[in-house]
Protein backbone atom coordinates (compact mmCIF):
# COMPACT_ATOMS: atom_id res chain seq x y z
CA UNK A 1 166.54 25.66 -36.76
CA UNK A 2 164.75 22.51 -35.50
CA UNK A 3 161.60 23.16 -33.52
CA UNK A 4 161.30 22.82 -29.91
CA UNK A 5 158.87 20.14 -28.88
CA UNK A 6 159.42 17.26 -26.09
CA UNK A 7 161.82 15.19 -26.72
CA UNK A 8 161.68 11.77 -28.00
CA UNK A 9 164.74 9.44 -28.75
CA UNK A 10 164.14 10.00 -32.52
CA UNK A 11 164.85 13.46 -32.64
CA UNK A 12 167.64 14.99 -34.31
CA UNK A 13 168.56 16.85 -31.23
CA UNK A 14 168.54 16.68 -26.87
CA UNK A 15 168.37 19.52 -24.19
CA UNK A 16 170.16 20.42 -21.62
CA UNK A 17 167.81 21.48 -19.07
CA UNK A 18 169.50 23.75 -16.18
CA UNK A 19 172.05 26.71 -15.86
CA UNK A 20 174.89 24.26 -14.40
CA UNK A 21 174.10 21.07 -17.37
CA UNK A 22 173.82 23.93 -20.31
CA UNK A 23 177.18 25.59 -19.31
CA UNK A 24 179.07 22.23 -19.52
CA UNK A 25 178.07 21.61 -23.15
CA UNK A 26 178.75 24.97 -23.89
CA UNK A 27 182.18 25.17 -22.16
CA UNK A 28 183.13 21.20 -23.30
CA UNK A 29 181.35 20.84 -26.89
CA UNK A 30 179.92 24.50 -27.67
CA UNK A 31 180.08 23.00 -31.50
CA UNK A 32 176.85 20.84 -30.55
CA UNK A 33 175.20 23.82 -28.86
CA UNK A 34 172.73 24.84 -31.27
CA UNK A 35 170.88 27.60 -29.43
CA UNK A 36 170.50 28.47 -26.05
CA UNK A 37 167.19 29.67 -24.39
CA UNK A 38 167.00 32.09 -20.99
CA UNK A 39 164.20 32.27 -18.81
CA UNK A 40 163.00 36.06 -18.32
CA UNK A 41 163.27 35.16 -14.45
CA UNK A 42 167.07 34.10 -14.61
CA UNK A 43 168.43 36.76 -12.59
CA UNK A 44 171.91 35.05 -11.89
CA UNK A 45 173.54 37.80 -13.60
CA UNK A 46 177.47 36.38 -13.67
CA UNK A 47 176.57 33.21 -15.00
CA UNK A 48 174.03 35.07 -17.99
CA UNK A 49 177.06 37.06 -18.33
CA UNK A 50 179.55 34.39 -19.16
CA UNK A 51 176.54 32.42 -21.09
CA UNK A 52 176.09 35.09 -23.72
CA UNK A 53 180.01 35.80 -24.01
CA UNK A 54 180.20 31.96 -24.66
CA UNK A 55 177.72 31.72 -27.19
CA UNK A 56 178.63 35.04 -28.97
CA UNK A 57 182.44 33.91 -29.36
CA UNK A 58 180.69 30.69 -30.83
CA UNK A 59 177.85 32.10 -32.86
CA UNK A 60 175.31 30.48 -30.98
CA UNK A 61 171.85 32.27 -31.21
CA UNK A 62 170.45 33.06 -27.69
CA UNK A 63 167.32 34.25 -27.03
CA UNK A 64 164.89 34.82 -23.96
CA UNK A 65 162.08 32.36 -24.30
CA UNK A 66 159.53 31.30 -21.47
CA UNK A 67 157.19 29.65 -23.76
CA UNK A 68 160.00 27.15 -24.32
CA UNK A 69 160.42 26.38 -20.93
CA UNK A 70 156.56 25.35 -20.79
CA UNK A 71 156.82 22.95 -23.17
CA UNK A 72 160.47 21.40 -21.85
CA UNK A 73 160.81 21.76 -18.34
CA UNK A 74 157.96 22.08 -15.76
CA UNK A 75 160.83 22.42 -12.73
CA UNK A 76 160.42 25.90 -11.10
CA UNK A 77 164.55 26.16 -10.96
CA UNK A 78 165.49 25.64 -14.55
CA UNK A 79 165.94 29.03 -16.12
CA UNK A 80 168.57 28.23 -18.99
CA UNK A 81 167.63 25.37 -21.53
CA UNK A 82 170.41 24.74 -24.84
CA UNK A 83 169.64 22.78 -27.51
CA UNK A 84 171.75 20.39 -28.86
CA UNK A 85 172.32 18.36 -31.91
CA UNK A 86 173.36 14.40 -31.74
CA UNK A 87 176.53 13.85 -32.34
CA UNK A 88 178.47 10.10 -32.50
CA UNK A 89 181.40 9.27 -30.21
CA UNK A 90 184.51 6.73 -30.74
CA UNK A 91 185.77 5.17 -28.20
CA UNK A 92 189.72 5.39 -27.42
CA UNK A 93 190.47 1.69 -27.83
CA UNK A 94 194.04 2.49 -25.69
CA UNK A 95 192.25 3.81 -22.82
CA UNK A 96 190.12 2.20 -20.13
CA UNK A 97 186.48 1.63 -20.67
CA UNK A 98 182.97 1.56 -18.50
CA UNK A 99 181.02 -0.95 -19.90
CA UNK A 100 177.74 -1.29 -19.10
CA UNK A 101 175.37 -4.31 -20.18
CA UNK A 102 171.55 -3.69 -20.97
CA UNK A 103 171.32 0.16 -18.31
CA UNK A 104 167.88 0.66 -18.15
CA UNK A 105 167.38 3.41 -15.48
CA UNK A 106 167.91 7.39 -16.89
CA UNK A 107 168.96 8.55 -13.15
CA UNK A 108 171.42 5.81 -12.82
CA UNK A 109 172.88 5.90 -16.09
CA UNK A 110 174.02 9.93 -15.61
CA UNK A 111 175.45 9.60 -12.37
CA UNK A 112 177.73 6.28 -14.02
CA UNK A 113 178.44 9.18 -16.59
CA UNK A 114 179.45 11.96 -14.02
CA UNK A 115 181.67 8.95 -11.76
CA UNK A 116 183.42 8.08 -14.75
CA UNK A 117 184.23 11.63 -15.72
CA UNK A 118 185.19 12.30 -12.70
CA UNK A 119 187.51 9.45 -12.08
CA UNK A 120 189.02 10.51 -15.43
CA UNK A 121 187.51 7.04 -16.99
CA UNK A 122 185.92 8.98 -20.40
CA UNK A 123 185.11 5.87 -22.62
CA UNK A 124 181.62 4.18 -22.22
CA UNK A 125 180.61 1.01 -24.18
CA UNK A 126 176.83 0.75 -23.91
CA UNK A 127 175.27 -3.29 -24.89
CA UNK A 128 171.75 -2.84 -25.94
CA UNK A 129 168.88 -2.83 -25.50
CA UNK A 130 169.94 0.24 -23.03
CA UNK A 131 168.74 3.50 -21.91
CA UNK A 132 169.47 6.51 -24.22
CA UNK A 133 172.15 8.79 -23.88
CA UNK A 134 170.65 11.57 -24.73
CA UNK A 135 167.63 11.76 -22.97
CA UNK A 136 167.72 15.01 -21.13
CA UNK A 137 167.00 13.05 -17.99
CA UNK A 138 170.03 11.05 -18.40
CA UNK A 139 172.00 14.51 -19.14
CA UNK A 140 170.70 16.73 -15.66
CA UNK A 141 171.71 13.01 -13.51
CA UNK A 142 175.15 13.52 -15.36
CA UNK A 143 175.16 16.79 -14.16
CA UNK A 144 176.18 17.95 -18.05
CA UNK A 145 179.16 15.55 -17.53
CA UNK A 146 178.00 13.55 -20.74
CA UNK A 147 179.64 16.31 -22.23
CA UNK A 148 182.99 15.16 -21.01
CA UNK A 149 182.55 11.00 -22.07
CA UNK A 150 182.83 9.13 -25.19
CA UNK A 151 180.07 6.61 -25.84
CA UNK A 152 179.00 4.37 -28.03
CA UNK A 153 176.40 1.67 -28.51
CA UNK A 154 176.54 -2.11 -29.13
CA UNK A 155 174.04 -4.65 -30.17
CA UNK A 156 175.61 -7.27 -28.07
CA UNK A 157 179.06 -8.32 -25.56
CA UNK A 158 180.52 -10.08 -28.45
CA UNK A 159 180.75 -6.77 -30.44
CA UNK A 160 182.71 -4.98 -28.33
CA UNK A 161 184.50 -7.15 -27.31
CA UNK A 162 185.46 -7.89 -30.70
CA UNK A 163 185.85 -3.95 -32.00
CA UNK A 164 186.97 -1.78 -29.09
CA UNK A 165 187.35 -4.36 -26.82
CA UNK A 166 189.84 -6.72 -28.55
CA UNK A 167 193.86 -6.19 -28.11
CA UNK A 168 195.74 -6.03 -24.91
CA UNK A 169 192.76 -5.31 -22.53
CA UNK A 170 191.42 -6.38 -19.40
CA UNK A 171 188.28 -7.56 -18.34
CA UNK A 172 186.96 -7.45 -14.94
CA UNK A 173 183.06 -8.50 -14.56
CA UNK A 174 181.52 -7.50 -11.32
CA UNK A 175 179.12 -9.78 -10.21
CA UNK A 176 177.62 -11.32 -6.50
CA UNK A 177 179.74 -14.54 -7.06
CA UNK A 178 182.76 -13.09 -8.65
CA UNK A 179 185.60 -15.19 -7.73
CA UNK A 180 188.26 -12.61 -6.29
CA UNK A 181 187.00 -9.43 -3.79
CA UNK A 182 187.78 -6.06 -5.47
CA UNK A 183 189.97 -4.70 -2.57
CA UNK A 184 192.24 -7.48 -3.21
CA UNK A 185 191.63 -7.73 -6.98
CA UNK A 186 194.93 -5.53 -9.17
CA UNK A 187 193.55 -3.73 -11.61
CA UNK A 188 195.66 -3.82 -14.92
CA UNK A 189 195.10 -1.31 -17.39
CA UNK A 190 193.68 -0.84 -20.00
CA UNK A 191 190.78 -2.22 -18.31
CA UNK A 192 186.94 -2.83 -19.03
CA UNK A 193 184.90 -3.01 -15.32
CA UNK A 194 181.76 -4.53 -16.92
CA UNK A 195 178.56 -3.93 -14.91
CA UNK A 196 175.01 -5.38 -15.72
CA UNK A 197 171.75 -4.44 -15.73
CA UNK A 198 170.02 -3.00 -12.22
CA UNK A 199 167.87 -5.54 -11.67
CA UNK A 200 169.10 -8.82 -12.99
CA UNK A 201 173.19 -8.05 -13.10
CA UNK A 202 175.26 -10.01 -15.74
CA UNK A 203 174.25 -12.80 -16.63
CA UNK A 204 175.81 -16.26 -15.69
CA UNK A 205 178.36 -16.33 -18.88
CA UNK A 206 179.94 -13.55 -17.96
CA UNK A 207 182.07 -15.62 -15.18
CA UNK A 208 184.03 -16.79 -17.73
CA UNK A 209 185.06 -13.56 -19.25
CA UNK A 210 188.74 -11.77 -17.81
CA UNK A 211 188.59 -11.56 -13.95
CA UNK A 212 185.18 -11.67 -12.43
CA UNK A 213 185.01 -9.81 -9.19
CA UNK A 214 182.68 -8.86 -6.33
CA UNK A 215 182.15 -5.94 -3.82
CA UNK A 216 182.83 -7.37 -0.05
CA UNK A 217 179.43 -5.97 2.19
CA UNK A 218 177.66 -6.73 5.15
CA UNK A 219 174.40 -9.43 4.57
CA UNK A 220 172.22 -6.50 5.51
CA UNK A 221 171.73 -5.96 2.17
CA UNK A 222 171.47 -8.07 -1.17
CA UNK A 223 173.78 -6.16 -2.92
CA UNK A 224 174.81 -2.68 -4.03
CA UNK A 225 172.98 -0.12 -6.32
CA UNK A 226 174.12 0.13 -9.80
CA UNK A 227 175.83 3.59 -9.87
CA UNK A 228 177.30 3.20 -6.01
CA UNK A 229 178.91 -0.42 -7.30
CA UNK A 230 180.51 1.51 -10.56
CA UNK A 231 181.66 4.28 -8.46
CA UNK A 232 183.39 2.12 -6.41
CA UNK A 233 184.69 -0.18 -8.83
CA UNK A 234 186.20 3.06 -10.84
CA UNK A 235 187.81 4.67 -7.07
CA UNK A 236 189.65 0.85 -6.73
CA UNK A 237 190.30 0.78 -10.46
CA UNK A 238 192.16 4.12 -10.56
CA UNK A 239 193.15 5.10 -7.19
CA UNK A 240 196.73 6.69 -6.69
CA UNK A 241 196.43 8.32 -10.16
CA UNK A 242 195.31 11.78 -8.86
């Protein structure tokens, strides 16, 4: 069993830090749940009920641990911490794809993840350098919703586009000078909505790529934040499919 220390991006394995984040990857992927620790003051007696029945049907080992939680958590409301192991990710080449160029903010990068699960969008192409997956922080923003995504990592636009992004797919760039407003922009699927970094956006070349586009707002503000601009991009992009 791999020792518990603080995670660095190295490591052969990630934690989910919470009650609500642990029981996704043990209801979604309880094959990468590795071992699940309980805080002696977790007194939430229905959900330690359905976490041991989960990880007893799986042979997960489950133990109560506070010393743990010292060394991985210093929030007063995380009681239930699982460990688990990396695992790799393809992406469905048929389906529609987040892509996001250069991420570089943990917060931001899990609530893209828990949008695009949520808007049923479960394929994430990631163009380094980027933020990691697996950093627990990026895993409590997703709320456990990385759980529910494929992802995979790129050195640069021109491989994806090349691997999972070649073949009868659609590109839509969103950028401040994108040539066509969203709201008035049809969405053709398969698509790719292709966002860029948080502070510098795509760069310039990318208004030649598929069908740049932009998000109509008032001039109170220089533009939108990067997880409110994919979440809106993904409602437009999939809206009347639910």
């Amino acid at each position: 069993m791999a020792t518990v220390k603080r995670y660095k991006k190295e490591d052969q394995q990630t934690y989910c830090l919470g009650a609500t984040v642990s029981m996704e990857y043990l209801n979604v992927r309880p094959q990468s749940v590795t071992k699940v620790y309980l805080h002696s003051a977790f007194c939430a007696e229905e959900t330690k009920e359905k976490i041991l029945k989960i990880c007893q049907s799986h042979s997960i080992p489950c133990e109560v641990n506070d010393k743990v939680f010292q060394i991985l958590s210093q929030k007063e409301n995380c009681f239930v911490i699982a460990m688990v192991k990396k695992y790799s990710c393809e992406l469905d080449k048929d389906a529609s794809h987040v892509v996001l160029v250069n991420p570089s903010n943990s917060g931001n990068a899990g609530t893209i993840i828990r949008s695009a699960a949520g808007f049923s969008v479960s394929n994430i192409a990631i163009i380094r350098p980027a933020v990691d997956f697996f950093d627990p922080k990026v895993i409590r923003a997703s709320m456990g919703a990385l759980s529910r995504v494929n992802f995979k990592y790129y050195d640069s636009w021109e491989e994806y586009a090349e691997s999972d992004g070649a073949g009868q797919r659609f590109f839509y760039p969103f950028m401040l000078d994108g040539s066509t407003l969203l709201h008035e922009t049809k969405i053709q699927k398969p698509f790719s909505l292709i966002m860029g970094n948080e502070a510098t956006g795509l760069p310039d070349s990318f208004s030649k790529i598929g069908q740049p586009v932009r998000i109509e707002h008032s001039g109170a503000i220089d533009s939108l934040n990067l997880p409110i601009a994919t979440s809106i991009g993904l409602y437009e992009a999939t809206k009347g499919s639910f």
